[in-house]
N, C-alpha and C. Protein backbone atom coordinates (compact mmCIF):
# COMPACT_ATOMS: atom_id res chain seq x y z
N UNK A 1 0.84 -1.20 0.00
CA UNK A 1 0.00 0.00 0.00
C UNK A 1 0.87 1.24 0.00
N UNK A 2 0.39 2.29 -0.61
CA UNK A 2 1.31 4.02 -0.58
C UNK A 2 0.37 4.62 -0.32
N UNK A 3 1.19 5.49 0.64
CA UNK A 3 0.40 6.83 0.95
C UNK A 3 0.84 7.65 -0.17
N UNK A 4 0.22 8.18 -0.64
CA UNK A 4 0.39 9.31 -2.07
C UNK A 4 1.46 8.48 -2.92
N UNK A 5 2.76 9.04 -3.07
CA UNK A 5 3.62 8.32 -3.66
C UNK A 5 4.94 8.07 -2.80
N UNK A 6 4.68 7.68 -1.59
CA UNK A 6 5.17 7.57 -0.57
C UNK A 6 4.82 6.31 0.09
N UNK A 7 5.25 4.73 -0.20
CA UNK A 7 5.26 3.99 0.31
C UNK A 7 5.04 3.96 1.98
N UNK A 8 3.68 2.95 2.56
CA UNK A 8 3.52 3.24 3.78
C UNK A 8 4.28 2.67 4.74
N UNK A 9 5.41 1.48 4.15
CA UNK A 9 6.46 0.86 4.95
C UNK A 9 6.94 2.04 5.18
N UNK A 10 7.48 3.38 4.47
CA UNK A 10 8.54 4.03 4.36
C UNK A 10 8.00 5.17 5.98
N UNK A 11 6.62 5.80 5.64
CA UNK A 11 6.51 6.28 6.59
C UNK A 11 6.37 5.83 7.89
N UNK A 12 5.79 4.35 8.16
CA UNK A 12 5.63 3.98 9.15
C UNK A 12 7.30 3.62 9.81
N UNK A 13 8.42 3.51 8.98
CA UNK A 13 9.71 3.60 9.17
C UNK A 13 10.39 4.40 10.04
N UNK A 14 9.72 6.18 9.07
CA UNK A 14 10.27 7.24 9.74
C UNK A 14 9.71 7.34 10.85
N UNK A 15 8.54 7.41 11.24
CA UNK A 15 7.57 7.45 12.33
C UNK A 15 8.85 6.76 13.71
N UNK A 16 9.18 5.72 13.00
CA UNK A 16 9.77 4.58 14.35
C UNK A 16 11.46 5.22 14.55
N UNK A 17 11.58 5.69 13.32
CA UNK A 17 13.11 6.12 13.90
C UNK A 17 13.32 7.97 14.74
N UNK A 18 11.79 8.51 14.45
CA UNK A 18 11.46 9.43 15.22
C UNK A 18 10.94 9.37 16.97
N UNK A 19 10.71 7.89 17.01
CA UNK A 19 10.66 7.17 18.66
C UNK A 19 9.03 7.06 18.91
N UNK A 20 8.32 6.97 17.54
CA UNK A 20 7.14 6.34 17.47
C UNK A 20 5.88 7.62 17.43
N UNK A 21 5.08 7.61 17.60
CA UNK A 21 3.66 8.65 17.65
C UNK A 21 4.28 9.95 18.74
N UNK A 22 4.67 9.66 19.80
CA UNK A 22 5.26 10.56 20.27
C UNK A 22 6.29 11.54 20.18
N UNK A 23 7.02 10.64 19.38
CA UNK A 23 8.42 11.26 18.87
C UNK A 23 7.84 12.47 17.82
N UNK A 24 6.98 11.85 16.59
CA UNK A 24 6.03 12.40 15.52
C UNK A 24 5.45 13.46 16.44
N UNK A 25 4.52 13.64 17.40
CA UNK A 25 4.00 14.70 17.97
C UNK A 25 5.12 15.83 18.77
N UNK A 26 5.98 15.36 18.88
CA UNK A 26 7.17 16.00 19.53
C UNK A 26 7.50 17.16 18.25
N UNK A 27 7.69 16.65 17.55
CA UNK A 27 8.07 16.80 16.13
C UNK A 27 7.41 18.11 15.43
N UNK A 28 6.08 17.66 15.41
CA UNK A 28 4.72 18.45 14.57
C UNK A 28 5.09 19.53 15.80
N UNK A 29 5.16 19.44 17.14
CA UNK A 29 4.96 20.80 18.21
C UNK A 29 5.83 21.61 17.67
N UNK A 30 7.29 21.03 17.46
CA UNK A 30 8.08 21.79 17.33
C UNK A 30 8.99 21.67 18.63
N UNK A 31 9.17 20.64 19.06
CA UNK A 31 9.93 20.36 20.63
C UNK A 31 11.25 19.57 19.75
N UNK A 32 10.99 19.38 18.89
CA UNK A 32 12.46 18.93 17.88
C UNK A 32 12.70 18.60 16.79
N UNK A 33 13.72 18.18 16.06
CA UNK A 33 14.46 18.67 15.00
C UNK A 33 14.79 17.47 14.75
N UNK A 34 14.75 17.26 12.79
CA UNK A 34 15.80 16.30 12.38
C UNK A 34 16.90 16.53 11.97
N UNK A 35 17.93 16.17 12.59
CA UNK A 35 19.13 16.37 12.02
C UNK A 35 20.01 15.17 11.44
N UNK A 36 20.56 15.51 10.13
CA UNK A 36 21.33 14.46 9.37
C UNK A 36 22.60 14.66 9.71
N UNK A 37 22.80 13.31 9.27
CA UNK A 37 24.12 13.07 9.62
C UNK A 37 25.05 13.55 8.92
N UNK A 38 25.35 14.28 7.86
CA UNK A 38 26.47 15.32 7.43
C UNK A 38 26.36 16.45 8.87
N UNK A 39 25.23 16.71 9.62
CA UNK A 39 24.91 17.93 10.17
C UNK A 39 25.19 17.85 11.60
N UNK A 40 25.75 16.36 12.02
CA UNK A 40 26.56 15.37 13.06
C UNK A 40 27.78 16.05 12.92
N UNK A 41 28.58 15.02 11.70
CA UNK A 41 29.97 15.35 11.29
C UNK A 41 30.68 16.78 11.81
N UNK A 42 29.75 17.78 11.20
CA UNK A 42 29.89 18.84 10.93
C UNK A 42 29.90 19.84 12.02
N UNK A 43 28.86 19.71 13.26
CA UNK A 43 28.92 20.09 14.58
C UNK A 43 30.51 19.04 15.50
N UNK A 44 30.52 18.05 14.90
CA UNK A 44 32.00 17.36 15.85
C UNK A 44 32.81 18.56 15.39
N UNK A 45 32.84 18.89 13.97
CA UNK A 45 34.26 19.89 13.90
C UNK A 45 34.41 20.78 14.01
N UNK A 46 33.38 21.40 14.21
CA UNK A 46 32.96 22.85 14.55
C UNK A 46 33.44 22.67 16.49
N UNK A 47 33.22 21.62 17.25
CA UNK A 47 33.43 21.05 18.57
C UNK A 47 35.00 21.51 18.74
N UNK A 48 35.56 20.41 17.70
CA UNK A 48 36.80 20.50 18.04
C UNK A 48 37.67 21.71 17.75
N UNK A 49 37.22 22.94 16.11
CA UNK A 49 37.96 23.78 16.22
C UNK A 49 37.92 25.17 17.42
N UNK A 50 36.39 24.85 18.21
CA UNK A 50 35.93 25.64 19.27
C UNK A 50 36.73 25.61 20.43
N UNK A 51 37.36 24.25 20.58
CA UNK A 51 38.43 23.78 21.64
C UNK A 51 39.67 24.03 21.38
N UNK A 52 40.68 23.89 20.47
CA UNK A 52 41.94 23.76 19.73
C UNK A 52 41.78 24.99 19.25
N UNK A 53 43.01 25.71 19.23
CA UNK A 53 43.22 26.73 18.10
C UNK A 53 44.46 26.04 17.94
N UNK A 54 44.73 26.04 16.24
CA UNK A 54 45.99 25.74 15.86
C UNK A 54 47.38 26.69 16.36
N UNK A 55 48.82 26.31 16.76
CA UNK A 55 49.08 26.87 17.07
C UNK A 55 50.95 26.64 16.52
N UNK A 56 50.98 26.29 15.21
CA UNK A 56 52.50 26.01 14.61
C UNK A 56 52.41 24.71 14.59
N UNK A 57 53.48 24.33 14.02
CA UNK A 57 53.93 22.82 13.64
C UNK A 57 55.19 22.18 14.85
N UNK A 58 55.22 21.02 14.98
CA UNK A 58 56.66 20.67 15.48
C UNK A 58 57.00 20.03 14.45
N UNK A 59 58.22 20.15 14.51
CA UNK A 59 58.96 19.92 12.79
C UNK A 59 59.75 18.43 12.84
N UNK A 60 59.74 17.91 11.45
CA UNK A 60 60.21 16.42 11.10
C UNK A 60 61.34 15.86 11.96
N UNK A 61 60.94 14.64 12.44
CA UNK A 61 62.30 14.20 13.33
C UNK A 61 62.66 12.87 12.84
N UNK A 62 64.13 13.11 12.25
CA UNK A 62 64.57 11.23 11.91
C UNK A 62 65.80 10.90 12.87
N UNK A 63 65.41 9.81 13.68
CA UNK A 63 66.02 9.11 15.02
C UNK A 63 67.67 9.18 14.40
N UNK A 64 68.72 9.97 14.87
CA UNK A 64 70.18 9.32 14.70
C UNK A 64 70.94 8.21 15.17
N UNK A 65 69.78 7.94 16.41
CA UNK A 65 70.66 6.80 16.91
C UNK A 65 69.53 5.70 17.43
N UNK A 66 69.75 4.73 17.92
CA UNK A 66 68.76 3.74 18.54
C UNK A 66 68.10 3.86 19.99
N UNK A 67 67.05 4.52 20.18
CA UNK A 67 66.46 4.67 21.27
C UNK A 67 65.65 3.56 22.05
N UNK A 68 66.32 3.87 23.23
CA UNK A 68 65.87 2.91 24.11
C UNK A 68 65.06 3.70 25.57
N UNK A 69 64.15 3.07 25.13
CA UNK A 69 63.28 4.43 26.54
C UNK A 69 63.56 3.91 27.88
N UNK A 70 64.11 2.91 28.63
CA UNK A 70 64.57 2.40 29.65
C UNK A 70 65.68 3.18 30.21
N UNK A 71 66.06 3.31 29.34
CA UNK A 71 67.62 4.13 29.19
C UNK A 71 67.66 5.14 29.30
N UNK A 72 66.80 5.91 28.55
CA UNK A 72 66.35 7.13 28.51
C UNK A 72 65.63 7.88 29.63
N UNK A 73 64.58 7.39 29.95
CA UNK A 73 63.78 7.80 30.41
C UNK A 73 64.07 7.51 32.05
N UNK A 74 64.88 8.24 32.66
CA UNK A 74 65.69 8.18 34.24
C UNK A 74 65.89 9.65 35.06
N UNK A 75 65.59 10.06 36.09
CA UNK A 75 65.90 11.39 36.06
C UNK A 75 67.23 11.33 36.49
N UNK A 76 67.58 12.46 35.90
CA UNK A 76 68.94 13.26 35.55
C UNK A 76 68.88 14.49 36.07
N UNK A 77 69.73 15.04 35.86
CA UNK A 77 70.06 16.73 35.37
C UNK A 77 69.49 17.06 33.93
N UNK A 78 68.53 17.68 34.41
CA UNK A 78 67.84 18.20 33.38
C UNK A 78 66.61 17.53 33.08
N UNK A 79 66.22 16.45 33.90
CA UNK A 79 65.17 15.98 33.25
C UNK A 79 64.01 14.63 34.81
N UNK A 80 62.61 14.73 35.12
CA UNK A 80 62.62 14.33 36.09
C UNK A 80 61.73 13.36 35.37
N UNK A 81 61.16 12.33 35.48
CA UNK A 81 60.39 11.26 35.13
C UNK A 81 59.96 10.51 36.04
N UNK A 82 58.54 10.99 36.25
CA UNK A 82 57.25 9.78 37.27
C UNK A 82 57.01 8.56 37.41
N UNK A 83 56.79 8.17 38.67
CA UNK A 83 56.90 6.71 38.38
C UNK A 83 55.74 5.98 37.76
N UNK A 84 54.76 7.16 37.51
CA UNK A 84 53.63 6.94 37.02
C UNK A 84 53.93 6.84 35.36
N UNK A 85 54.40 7.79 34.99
CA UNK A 85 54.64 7.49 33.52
C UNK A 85 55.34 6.18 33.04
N UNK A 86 56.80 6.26 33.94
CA UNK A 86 57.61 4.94 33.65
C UNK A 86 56.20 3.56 33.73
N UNK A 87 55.70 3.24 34.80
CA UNK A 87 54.42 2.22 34.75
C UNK A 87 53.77 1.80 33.84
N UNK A 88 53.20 3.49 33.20
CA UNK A 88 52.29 3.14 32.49
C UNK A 88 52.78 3.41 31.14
N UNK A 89 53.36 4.09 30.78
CA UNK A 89 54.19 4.17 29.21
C UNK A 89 55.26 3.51 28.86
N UNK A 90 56.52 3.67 29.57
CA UNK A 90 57.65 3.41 29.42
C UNK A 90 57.80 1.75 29.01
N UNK A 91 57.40 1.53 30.42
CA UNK A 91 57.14 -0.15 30.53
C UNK A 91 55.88 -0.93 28.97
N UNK A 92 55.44 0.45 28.55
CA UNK A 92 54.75 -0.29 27.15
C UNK A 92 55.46 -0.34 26.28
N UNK A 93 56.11 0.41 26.00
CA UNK A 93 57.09 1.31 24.80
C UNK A 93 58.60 0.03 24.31
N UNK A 94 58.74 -0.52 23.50
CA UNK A 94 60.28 -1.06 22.86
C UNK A 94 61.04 0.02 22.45
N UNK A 95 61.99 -0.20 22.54
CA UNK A 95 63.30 0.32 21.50
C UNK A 95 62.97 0.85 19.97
N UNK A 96 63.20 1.69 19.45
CA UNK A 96 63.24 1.88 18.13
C UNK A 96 64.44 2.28 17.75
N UNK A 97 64.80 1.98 16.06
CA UNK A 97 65.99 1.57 15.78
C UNK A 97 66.21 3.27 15.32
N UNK A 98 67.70 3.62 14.52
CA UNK A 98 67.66 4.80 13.92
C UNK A 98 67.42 4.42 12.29
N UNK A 99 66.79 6.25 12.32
CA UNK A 99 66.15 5.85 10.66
C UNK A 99 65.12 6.26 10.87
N UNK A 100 64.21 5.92 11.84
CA UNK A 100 62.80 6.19 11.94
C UNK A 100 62.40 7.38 12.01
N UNK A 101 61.27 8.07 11.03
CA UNK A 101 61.60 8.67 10.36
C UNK A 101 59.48 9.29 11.04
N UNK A 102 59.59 10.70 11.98
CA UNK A 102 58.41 11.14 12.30
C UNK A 102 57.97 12.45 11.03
N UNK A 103 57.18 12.60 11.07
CA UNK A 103 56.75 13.62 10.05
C UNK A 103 56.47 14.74 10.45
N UNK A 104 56.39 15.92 10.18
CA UNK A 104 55.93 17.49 10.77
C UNK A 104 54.36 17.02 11.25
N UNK A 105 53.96 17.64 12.15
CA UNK A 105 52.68 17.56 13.05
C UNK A 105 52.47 18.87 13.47
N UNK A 106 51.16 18.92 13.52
CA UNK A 106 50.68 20.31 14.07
C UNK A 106 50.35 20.32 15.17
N UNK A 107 50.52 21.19 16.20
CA UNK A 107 50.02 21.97 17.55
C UNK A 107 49.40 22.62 17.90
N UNK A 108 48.69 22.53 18.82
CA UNK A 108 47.66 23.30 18.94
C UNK A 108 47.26 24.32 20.25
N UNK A 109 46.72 24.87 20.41
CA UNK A 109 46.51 25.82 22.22
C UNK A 109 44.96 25.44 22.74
N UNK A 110 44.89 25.12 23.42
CA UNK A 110 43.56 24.59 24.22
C UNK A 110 42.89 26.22 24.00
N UNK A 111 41.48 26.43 23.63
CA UNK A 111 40.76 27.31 23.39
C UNK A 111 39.88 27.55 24.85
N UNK A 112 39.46 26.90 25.11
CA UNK A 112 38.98 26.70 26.65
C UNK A 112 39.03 25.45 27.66
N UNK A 113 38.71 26.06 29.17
CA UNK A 113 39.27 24.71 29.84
C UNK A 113 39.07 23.21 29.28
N UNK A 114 39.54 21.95 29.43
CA UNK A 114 39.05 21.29 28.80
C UNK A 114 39.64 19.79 29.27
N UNK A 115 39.31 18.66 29.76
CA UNK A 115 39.43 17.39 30.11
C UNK A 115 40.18 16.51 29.20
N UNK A 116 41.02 15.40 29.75
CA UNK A 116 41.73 14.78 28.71
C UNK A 116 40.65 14.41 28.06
N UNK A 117 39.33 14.03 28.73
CA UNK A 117 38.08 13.03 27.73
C UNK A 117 37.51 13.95 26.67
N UNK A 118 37.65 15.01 26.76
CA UNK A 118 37.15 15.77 26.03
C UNK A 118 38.25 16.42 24.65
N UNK A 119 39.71 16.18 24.98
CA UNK A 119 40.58 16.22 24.05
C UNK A 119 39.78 14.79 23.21
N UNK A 120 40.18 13.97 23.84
CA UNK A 120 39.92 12.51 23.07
C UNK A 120 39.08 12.49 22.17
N UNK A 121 37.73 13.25 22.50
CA UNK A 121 36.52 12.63 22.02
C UNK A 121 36.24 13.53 21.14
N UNK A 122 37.36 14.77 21.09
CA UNK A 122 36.61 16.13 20.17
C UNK A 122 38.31 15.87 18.97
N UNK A 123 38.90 14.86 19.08
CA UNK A 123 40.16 14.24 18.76
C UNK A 123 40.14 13.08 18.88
N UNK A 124 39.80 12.40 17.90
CA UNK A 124 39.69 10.82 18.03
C UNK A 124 40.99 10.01 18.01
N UNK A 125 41.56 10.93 16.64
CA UNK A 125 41.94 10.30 16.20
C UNK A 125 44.07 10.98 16.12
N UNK A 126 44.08 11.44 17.76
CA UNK A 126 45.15 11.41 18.66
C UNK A 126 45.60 11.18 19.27
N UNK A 127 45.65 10.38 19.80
CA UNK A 127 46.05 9.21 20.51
C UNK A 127 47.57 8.32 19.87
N UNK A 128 48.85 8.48 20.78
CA UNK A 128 50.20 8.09 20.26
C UNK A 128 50.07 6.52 21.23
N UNK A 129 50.78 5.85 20.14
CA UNK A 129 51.56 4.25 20.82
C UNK A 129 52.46 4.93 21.77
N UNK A 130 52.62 4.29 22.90
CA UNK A 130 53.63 4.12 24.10
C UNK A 130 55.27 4.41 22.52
N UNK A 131 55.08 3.42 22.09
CA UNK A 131 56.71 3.02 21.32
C UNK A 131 57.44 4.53 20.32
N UNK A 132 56.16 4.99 19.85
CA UNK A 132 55.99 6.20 18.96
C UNK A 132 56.66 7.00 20.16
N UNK A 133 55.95 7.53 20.94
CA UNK A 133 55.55 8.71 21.63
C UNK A 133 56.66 8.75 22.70
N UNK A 134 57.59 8.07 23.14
CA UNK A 134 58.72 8.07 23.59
C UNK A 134 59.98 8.50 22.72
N UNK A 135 60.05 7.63 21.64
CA UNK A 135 61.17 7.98 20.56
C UNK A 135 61.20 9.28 20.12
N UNK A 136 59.97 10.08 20.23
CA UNK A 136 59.57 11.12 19.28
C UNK A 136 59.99 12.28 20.66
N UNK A 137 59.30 11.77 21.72
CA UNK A 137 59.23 12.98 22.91
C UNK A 137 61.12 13.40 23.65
N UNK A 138 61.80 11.96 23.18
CA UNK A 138 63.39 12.17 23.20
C UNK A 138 63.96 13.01 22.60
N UNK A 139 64.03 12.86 21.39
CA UNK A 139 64.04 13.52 20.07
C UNK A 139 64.19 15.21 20.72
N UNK A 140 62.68 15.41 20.66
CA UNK A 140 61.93 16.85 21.00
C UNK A 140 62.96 17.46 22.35
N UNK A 141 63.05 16.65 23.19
CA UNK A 141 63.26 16.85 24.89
C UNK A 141 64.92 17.89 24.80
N UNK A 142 65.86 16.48 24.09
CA UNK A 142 66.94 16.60 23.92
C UNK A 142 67.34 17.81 23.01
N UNK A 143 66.38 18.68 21.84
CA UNK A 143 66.25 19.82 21.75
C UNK A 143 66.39 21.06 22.39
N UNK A 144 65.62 20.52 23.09
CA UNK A 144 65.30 21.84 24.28
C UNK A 144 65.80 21.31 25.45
N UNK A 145 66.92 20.67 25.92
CA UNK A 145 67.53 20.20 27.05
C UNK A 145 67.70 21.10 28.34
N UNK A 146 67.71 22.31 28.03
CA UNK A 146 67.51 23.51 28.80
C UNK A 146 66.66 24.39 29.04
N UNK A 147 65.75 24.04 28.59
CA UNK A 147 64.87 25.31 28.81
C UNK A 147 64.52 25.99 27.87
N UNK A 148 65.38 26.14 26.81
CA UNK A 148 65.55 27.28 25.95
C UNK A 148 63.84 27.13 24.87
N UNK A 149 63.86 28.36 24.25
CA UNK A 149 62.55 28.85 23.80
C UNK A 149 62.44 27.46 22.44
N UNK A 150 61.38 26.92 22.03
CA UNK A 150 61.32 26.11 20.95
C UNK A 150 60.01 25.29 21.04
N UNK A 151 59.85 24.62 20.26
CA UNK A 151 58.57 23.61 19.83
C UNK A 151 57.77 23.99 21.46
N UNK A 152 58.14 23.41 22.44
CA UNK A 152 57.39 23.24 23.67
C UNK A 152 57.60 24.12 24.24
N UNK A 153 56.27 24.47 25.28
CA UNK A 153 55.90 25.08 25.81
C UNK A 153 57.36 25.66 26.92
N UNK A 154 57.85 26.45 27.53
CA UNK A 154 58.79 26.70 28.40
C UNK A 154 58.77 27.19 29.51
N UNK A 155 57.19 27.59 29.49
CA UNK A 155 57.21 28.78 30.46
C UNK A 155 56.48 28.04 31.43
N UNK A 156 56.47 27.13 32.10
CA UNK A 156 55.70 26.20 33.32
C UNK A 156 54.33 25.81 32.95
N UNK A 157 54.16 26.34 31.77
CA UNK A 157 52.79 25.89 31.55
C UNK A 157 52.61 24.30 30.02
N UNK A 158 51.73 23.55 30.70
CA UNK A 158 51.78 21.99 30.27
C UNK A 158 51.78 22.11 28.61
N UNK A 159 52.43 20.98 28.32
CA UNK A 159 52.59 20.46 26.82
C UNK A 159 51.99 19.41 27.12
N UNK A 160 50.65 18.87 26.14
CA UNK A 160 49.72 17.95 26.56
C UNK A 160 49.44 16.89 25.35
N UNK A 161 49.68 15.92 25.59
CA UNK A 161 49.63 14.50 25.12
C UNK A 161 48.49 13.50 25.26
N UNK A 162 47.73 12.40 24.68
CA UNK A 162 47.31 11.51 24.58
C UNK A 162 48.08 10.37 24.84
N UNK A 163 48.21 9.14 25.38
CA UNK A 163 48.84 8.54 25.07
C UNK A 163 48.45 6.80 25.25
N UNK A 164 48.12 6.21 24.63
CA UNK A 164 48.38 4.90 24.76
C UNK A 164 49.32 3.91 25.66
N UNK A 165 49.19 3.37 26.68
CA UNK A 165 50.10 2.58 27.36
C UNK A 165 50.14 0.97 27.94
N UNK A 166 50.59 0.51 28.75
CA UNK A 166 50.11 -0.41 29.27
C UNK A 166 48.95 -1.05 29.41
N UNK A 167 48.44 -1.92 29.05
CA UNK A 167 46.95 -2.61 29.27
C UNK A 167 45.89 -1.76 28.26
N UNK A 168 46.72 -1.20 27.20
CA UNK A 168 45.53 -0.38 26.53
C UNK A 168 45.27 0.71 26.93
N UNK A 169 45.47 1.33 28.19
CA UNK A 169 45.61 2.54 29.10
C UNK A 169 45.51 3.43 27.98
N UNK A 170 44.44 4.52 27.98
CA UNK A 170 44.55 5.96 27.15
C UNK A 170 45.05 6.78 28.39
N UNK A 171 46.21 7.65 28.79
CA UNK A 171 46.06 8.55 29.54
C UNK A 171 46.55 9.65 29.40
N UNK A 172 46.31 10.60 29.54
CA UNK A 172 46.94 11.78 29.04
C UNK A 172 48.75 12.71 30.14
N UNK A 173 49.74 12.55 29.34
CA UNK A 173 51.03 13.10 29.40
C UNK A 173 51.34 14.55 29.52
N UNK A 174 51.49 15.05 30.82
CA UNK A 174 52.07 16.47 30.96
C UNK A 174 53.58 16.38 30.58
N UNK A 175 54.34 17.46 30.14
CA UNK A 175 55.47 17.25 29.70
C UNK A 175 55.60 19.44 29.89
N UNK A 176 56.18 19.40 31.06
CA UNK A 176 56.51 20.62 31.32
C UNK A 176 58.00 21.05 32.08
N UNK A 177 58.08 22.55 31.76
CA UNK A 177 59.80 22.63 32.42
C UNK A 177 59.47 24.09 33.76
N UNK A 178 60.50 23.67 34.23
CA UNK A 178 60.35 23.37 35.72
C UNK A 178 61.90 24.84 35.67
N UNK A 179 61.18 26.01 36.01
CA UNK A 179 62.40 27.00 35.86
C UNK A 179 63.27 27.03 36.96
N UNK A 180 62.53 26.76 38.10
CA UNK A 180 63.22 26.75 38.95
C UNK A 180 64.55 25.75 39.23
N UNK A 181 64.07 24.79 39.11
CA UNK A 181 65.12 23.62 39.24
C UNK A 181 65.89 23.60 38.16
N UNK A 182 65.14 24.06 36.95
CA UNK A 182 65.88 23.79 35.13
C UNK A 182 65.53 22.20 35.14
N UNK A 183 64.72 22.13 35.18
CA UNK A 183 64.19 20.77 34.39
C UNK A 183 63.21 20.49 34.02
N UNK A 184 63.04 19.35 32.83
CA UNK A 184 61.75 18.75 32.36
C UNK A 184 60.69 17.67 32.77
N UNK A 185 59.64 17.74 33.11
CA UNK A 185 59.10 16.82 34.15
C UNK A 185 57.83 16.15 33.37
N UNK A 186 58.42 14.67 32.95
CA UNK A 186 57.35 14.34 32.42
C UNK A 186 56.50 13.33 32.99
N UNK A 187 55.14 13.13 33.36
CA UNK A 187 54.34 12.48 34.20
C UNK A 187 53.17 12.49 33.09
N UNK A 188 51.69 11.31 33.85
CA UNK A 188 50.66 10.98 33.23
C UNK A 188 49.89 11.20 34.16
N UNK A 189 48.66 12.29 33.93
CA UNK A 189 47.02 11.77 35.17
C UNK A 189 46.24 11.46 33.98
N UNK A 190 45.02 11.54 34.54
CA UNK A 190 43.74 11.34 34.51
C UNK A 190 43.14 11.83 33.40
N UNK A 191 42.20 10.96 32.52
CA UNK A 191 41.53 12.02 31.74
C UNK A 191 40.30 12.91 32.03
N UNK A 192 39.96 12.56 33.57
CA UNK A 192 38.98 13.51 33.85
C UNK A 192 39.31 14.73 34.12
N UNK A 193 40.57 14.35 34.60
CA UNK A 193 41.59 15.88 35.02
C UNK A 193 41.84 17.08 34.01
N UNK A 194 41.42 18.89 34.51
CA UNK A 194 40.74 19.82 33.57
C UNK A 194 41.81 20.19 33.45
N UNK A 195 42.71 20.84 32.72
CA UNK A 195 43.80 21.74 31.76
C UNK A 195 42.94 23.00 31.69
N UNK A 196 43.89 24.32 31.67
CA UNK A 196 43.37 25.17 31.35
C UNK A 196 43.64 25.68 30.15
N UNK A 197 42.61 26.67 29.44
CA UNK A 197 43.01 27.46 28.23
C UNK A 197 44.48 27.89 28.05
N UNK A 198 44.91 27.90 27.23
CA UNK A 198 46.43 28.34 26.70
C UNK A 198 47.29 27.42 26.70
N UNK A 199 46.90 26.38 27.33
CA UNK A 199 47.67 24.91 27.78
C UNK A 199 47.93 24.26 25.80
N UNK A 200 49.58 23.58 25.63
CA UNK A 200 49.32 22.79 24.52
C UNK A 200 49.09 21.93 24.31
N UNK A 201 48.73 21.39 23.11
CA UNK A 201 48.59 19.93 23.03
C UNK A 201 48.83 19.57 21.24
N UNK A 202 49.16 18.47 21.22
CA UNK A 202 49.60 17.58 20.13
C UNK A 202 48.88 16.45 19.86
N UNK A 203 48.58 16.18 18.88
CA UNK A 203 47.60 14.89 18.60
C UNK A 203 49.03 14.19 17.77
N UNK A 204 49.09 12.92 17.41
CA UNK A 204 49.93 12.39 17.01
C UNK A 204 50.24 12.15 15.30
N UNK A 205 49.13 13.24 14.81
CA UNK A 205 49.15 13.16 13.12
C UNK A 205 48.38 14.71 12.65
């Protein structure tokens, strides 16, 4: 059977994906809206550029030598490392050989306060391997071994990470320098835990 030229499977369809007679009267009042799914997509990115302002590139890094994050990753002079990170990253992370070869990536400035879950989810698709995100954060570190002005943030305020670790662990990586002492302090909390505006962050592509 059709209603006009409108098959009545079709409407009795829409009816059900509107949440039935009610949904339909919801509808006719004017208590809501259909929205398509280009019009989904399209509010996520509008989400995420509301959060992120772009904010420069960190530039191409190819490994000179064979990194070993065990090795690496110890505090020193110049550099302090959590036992929380070592746990949950370090201990995920292998060796990578030299050669390996990262690509320019863009950076960004937190636009307003904002939760690691809410980096994640307005950024899906940022999130670094433990193995990546060590080799790469050496690289970067050993740059700026002092303090000095460059890619990361310098001024006590967080350089902010995603990161993949142990057991599947998503948790998000502060990576900040420490003027007083002159050092770099890299640790992992929570993704419920809020960052404030101006804070950076890096997605891993």
């Amino acid at each position: 059977m059709k209603y006009g030229k409108v098959p009545l499977g079709k409407i009795e369809a829409a009816i059900n994906k509107l949440g039935g007679e009610k949904g339909l009267d919801r509808l006719l009042a004017g208590k809501s809206k259909v929205v398509t799914a280009d019009n989904v997509v399209n509010t996520a990115k509008t989400s995420r550029l509301r959060l992120l302002i772009r904010d420069g590139d960190h530039s191409a890094v190819t490994l000179n030598e064979r990194h070993n994050p065990g090795l690496f990753y110890r505090d020193r002079a110049g550099l302090y490392v959590s036992s929380n990170f070592l746990g949950k990253i370090v201990s995920a992370a292998v060796p990578t050989e030299a050669g390996k070869k990262f690509k320019k990536i863009s950076r960004f400035r937190l636009a307003a306060d904002a939760t690691g879950e809410q980096l994640r989810s307005g950024c899906p698709d940022s999130v670094w391997n433990a193995t990546d995100f060590c080799a790469w954060l050496a690289a970067k570190l050993t740059n700026q071994s002092n303090g000095e002005e460059g890619e990361f943030l310098a001024t006590g305020w967080a350089n902010l990470f995603l990161v993949e670790g142990i057991n599947s662990e998503v948790v998000l990586v502060r990576v900040h320098w420490y003027s007083g002492v002159r050092r770099w302090s890299v640790d992992t909390w929570r993704l419920d835990d809020t960052w404030g505006a101006g804070r950076r962050f890096t997605s891993c592509n």
